[in-house]
C-alpha atoms as a PDB file:
ATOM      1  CA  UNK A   1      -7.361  13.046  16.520  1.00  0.00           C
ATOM      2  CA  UNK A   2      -8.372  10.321  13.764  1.00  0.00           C
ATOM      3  CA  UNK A   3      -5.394   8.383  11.932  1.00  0.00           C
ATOM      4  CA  UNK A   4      -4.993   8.768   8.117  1.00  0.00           C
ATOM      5  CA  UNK A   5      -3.028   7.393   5.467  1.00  0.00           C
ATOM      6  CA  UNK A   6      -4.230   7.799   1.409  1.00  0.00           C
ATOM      7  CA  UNK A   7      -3.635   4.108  -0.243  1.00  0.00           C
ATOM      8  CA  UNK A   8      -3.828   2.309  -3.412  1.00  0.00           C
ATOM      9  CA  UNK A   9      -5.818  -0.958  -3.003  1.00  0.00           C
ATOM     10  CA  UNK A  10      -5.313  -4.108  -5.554  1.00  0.00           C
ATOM     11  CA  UNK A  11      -8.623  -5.628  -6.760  1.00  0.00           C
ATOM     12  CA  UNK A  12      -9.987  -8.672  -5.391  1.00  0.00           C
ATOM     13  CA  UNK A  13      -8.397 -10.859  -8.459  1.00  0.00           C
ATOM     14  CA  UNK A  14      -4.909  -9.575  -7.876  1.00  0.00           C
ATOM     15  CA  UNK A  15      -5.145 -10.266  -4.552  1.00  0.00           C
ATOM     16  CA  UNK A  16      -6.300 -14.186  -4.667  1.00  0.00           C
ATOM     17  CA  UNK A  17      -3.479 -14.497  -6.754  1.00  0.00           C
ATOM     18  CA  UNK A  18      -1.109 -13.373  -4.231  1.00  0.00           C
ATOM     19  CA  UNK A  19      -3.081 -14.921  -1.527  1.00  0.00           C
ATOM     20  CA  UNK A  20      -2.605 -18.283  -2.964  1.00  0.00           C
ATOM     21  CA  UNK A  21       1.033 -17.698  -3.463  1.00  0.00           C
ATOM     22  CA  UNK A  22       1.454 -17.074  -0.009  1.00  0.00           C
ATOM     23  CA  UNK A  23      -0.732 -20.208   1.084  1.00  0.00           C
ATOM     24  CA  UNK A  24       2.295 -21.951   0.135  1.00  0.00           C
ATOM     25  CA  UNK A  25       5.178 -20.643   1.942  1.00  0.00           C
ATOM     26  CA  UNK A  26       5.975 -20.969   4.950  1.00  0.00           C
ATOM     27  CA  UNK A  27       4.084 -17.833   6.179  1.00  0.00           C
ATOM     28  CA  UNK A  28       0.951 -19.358   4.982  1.00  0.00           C
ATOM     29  CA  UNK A  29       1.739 -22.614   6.448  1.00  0.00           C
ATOM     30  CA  UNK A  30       2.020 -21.362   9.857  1.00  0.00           C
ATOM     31  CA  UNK A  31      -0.939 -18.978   9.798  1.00  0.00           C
ATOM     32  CA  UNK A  32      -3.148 -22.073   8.909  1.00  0.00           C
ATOM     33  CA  UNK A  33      -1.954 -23.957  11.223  1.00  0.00           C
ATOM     34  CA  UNK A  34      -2.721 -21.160  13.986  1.00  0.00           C
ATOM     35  CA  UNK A  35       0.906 -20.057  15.020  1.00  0.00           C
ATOM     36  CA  UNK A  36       0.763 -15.921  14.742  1.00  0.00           C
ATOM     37  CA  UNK A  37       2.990 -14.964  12.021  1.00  0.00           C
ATOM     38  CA  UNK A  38       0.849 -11.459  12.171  1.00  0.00           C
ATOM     39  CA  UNK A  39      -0.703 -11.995   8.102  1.00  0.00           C
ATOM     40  CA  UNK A  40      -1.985  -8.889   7.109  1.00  0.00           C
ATOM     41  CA  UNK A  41      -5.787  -9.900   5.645  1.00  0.00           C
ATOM     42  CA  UNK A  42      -6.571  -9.572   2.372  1.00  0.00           C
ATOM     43  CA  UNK A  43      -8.965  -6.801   2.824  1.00  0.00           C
ATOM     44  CA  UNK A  44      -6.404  -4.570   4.447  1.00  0.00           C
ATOM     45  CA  UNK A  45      -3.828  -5.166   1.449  1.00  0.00           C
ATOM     46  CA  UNK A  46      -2.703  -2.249   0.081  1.00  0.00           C
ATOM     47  CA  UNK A  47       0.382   0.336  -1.153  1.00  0.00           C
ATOM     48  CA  UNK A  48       0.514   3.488   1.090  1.00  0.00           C
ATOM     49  CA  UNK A  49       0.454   7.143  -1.173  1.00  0.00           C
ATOM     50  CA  UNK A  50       0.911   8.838   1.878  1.00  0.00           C
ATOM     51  CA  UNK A  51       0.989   8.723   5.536  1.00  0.00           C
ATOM     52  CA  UNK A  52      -0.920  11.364   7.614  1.00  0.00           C
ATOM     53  CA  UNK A  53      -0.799  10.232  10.797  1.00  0.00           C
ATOM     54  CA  UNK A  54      -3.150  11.533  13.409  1.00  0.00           C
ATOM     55  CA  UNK A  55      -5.038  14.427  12.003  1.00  0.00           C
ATOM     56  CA  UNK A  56      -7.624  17.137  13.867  1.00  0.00           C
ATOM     57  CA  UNK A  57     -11.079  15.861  12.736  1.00  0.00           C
ATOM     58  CA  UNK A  58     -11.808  19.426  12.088  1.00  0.00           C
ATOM     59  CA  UNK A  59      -9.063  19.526   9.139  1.00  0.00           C
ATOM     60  CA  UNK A  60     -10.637  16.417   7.388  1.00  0.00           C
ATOM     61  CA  UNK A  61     -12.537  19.336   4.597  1.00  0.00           C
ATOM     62  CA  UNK A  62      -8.714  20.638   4.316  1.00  0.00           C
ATOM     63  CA  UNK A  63      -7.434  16.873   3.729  1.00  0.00           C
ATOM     64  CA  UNK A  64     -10.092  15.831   0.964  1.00  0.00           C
ATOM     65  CA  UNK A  65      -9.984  19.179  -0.950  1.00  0.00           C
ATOM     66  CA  UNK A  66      -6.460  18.533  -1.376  1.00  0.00           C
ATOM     67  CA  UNK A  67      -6.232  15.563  -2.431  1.00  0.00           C
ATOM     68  CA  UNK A  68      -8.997  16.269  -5.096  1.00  0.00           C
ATOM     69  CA  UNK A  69      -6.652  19.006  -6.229  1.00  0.00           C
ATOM     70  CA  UNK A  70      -3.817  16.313  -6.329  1.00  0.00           C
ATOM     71  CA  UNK A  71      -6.134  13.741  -8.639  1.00  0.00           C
ATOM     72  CA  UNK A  72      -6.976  16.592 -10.831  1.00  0.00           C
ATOM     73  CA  UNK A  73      -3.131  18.352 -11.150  1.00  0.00           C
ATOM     74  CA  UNK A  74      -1.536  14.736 -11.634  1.00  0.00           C
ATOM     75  CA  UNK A  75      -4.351  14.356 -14.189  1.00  0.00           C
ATOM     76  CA  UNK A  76      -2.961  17.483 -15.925  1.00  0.00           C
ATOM     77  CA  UNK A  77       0.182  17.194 -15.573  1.00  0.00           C
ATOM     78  CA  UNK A  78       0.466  13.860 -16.894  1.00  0.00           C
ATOM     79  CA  UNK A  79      -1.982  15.212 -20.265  1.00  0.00           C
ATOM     80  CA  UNK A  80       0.614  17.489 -20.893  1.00  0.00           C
ATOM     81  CA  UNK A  81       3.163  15.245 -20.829  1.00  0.00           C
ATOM     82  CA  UNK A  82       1.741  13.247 -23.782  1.00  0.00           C
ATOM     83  CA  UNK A  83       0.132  10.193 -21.562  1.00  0.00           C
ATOM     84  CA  UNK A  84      -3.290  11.712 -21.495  1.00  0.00           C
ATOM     85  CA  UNK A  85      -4.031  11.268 -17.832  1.00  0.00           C
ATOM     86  CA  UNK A  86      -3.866   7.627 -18.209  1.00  0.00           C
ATOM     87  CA  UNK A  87      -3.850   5.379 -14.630  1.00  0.00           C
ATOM     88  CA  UNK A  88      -0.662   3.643 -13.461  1.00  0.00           C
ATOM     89  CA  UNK A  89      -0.998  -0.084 -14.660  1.00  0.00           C
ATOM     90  CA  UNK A  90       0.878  -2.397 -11.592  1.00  0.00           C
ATOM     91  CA  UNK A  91       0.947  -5.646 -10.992  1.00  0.00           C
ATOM     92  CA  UNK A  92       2.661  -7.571  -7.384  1.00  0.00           C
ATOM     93  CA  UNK A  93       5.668  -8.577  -7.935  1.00  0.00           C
ATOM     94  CA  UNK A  94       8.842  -9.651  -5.991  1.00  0.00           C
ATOM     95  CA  UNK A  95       9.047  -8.732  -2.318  1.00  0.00           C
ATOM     96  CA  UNK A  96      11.465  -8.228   0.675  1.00  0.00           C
ATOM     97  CA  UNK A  97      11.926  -7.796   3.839  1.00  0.00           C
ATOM     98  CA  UNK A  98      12.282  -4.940   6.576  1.00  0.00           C
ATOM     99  CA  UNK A  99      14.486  -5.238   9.520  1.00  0.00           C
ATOM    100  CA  UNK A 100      15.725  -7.999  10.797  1.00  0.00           C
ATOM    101  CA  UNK A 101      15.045 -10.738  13.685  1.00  0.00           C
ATOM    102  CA  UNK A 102      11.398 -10.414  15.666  1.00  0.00           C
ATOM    103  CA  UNK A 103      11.137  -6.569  14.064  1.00  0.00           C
ATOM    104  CA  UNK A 104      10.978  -8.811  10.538  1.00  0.00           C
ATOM    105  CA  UNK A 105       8.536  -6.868   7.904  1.00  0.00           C
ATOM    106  CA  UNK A 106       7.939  -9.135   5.099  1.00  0.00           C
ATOM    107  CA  UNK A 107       6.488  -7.512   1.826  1.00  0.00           C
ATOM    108  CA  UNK A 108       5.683  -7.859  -1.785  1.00  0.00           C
ATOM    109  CA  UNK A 109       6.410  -5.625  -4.200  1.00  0.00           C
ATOM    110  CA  UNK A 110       5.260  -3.913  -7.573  1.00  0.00           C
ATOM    111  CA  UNK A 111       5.917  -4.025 -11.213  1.00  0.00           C
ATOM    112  CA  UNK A 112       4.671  -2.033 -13.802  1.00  0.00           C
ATOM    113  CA  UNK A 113       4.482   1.228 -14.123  1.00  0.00           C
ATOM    114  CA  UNK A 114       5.791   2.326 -11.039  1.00  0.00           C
ATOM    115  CA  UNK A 115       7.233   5.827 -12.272  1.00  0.00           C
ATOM    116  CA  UNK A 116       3.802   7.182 -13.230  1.00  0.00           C
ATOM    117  CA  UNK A 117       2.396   5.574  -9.478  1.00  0.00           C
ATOM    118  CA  UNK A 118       5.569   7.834  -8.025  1.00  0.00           C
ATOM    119  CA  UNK A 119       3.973  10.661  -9.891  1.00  0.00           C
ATOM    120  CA  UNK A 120       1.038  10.444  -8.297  1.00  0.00           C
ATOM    121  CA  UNK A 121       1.991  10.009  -4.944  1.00  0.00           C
ATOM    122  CA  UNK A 122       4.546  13.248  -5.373  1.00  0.00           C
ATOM    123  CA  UNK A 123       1.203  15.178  -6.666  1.00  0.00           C
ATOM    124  CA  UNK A 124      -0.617  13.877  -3.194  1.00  0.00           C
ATOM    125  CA  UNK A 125       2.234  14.978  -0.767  1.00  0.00           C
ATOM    126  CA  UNK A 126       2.515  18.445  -2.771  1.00  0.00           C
ATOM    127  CA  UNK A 127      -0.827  19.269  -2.101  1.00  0.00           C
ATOM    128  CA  UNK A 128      -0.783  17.721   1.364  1.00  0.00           C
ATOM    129  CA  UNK A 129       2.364  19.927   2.179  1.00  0.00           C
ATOM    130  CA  UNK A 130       0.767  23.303   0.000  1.00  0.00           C
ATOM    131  CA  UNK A 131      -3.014  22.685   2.903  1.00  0.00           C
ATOM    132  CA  UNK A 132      -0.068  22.279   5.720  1.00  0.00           C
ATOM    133  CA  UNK A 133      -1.393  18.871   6.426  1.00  0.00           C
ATOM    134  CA  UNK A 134       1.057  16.430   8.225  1.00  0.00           C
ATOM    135  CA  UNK A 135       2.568  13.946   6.554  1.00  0.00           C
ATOM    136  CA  UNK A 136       5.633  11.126   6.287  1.00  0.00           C
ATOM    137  CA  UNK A 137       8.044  12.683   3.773  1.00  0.00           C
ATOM    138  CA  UNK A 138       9.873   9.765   3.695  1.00  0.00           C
ATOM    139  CA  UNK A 139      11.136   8.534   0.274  1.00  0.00           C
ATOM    140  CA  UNK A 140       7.958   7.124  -1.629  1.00  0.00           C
ATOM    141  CA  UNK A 141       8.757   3.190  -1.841  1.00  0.00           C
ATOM    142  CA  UNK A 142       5.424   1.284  -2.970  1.00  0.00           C
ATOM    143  CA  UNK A 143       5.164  -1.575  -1.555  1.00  0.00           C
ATOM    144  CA  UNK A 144       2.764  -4.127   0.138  1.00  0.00           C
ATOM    145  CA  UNK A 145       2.834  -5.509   3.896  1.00  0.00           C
ATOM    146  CA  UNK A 146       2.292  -9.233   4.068  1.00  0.00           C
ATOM    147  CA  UNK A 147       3.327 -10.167   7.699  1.00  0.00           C
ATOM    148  CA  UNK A 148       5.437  -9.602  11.015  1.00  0.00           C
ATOM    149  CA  UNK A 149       6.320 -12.970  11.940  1.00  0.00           C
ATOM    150  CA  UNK A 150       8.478 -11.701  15.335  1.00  0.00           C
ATOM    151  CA  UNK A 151      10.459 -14.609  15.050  1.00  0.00           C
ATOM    152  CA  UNK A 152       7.787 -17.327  14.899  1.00  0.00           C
ATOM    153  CA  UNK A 153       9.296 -18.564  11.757  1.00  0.00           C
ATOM    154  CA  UNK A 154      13.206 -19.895  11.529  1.00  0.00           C
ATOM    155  CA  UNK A 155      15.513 -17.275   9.940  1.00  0.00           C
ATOM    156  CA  UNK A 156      15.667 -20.090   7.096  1.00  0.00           C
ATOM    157  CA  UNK A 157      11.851 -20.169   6.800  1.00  0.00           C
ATOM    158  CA  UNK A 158      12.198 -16.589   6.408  1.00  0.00           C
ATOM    159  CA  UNK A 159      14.759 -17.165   3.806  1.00  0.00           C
ATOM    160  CA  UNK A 160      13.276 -19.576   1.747  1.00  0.00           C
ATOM    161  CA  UNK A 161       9.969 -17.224   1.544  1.00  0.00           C
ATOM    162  CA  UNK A 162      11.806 -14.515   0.698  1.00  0.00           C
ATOM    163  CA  UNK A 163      13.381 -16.097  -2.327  1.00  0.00           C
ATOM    164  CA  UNK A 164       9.979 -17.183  -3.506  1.00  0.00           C
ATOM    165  CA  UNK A 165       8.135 -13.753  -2.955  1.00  0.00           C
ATOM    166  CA  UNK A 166      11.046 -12.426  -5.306  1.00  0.00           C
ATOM    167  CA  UNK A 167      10.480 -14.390  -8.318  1.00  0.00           C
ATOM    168  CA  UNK A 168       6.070 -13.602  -7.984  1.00  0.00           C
ATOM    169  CA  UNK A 169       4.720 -11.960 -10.898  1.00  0.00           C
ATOM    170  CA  UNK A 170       1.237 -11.020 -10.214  1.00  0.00           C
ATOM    171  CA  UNK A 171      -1.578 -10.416 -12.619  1.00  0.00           C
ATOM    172  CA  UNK A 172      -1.620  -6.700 -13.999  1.00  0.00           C
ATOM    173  CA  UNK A 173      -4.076  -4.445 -12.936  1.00  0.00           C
ATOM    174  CA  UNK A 174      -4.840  -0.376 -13.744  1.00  0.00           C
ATOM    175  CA  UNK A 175      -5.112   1.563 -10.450  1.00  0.00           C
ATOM    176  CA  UNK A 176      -8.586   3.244 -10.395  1.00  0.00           C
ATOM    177  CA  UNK A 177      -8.753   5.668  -7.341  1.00  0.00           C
ATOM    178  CA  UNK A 178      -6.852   6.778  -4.373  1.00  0.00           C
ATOM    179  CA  UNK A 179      -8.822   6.051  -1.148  1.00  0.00           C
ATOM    180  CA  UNK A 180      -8.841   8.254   1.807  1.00  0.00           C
ATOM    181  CA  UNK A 181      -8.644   5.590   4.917  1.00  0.00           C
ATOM    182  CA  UNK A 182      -9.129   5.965   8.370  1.00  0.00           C
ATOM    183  CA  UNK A 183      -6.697   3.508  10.765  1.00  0.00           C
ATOM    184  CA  UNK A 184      -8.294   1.981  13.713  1.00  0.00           C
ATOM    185  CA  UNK A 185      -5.307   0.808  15.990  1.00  0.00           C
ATOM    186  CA  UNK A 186      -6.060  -2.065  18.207  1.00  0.00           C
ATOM    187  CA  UNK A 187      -5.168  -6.045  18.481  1.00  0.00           C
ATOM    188  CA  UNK A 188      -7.513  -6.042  15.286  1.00  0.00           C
ATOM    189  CA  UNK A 189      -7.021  -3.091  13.540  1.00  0.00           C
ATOM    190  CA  UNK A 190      -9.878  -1.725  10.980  1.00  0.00           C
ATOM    191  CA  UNK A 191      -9.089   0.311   8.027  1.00  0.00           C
ATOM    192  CA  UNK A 192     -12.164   2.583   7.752  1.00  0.00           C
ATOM    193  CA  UNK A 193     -12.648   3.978   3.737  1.00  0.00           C
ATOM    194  CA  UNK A 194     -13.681   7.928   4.181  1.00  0.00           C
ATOM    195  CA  UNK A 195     -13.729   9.227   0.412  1.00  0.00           C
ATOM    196  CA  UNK A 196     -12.463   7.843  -2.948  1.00  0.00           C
ATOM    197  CA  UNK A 197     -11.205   9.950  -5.771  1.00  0.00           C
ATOM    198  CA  UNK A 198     -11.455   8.152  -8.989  1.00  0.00           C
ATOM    199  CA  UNK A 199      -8.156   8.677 -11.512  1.00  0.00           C
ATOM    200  CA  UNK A 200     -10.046   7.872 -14.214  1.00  0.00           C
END
């Protein structure tokens, strides 16, 4: 079985950006200074479309061809709706948390045009559910993972990051493909990049 999820990742300027924002809170702080907060790296930032989960290798055909059809029926479904295909436009901004305690998720989240992103992501699970492909039909919530501290910081360290992560405006950005991504569990997990289906 091979692990799948279909993500949105930010480009490399919208992620400095953040990246220097959270330098300076406490997160940061403690990751530099070697305690394990559990920082998500840069190059494994990204929003989830939609979560597979593990997968037969033999239905990865069945997996791209649909989400090809979903690129191309958002596509047309968003012509005919007068917006002429055109790509969600995001930028990070604010964040929250997850649970509570050592099970803490920390995350920032996104601005912009989040209703068209939502259309997207409903096209994706359509044709995910339509190829009987397994998926998390959870509520679509866009967001991206910073860190699991597990209780290395201080509930008001947590606090006093989570106030600043609310008030971040990032840079904006237009989303140019969906990315088909292999997930490599492990103390250092890899996020392998399998297709790419361009929006544009």
């Amino acid at each position: 079985m091979i692990r799948l999820f279909v993500g949105v990742y930010p480009p490399e300027p919208a992620c400095a950006h953040l990246a220097a924002m959270v330098a300076g809170l406490h997160l940061g702080r403690a990751q530099s200074v070697g305690v394990n907060v559990r920082l998500a790296p840069r190059e494994r930032w990204h929003l989830t479309m939609a979560f597979l989960g593990d997968v037969d290798p033999a239905r990865l055909p069945d997996t791209l061809d649909a989400l090809g059809r979903a690129v191309a029926g958002w596509r047309e479904a968003a012509s005919a709706g007068g917006r002429n295909g055109h790509a969600p436009r995001l930028r990070l901004a604010g964040g929250g948390r997850f649970g509570r305690g050592r099970f803490t998720i920390m995350w920032a989240g996104i601005g912009g045009d989040v209703a068209v992103l939502g259309e997207l992501a409903r096209s994706v699970r359509r044709q995910l559910k339509r190829a009987r492909l397994p998926f998390d039909d959870k509520p679509f919530r866009p967001h991206l993972t910073l860190a699991r501290p597990s209780g290395r910081l201080t509930p008001a360290e947590v606090a006093a990051d989570l106030a600043a992560l609310r008030g971040y405006q990032g840079p904006f950005w237009t989303v140019q493909e969906l990315r088909l991504v292999r997930s490599h569990l492990g103390p250092n997990p890899v996020h392998e990049q399998l297709a790419r289906f361009e929006l544009g």
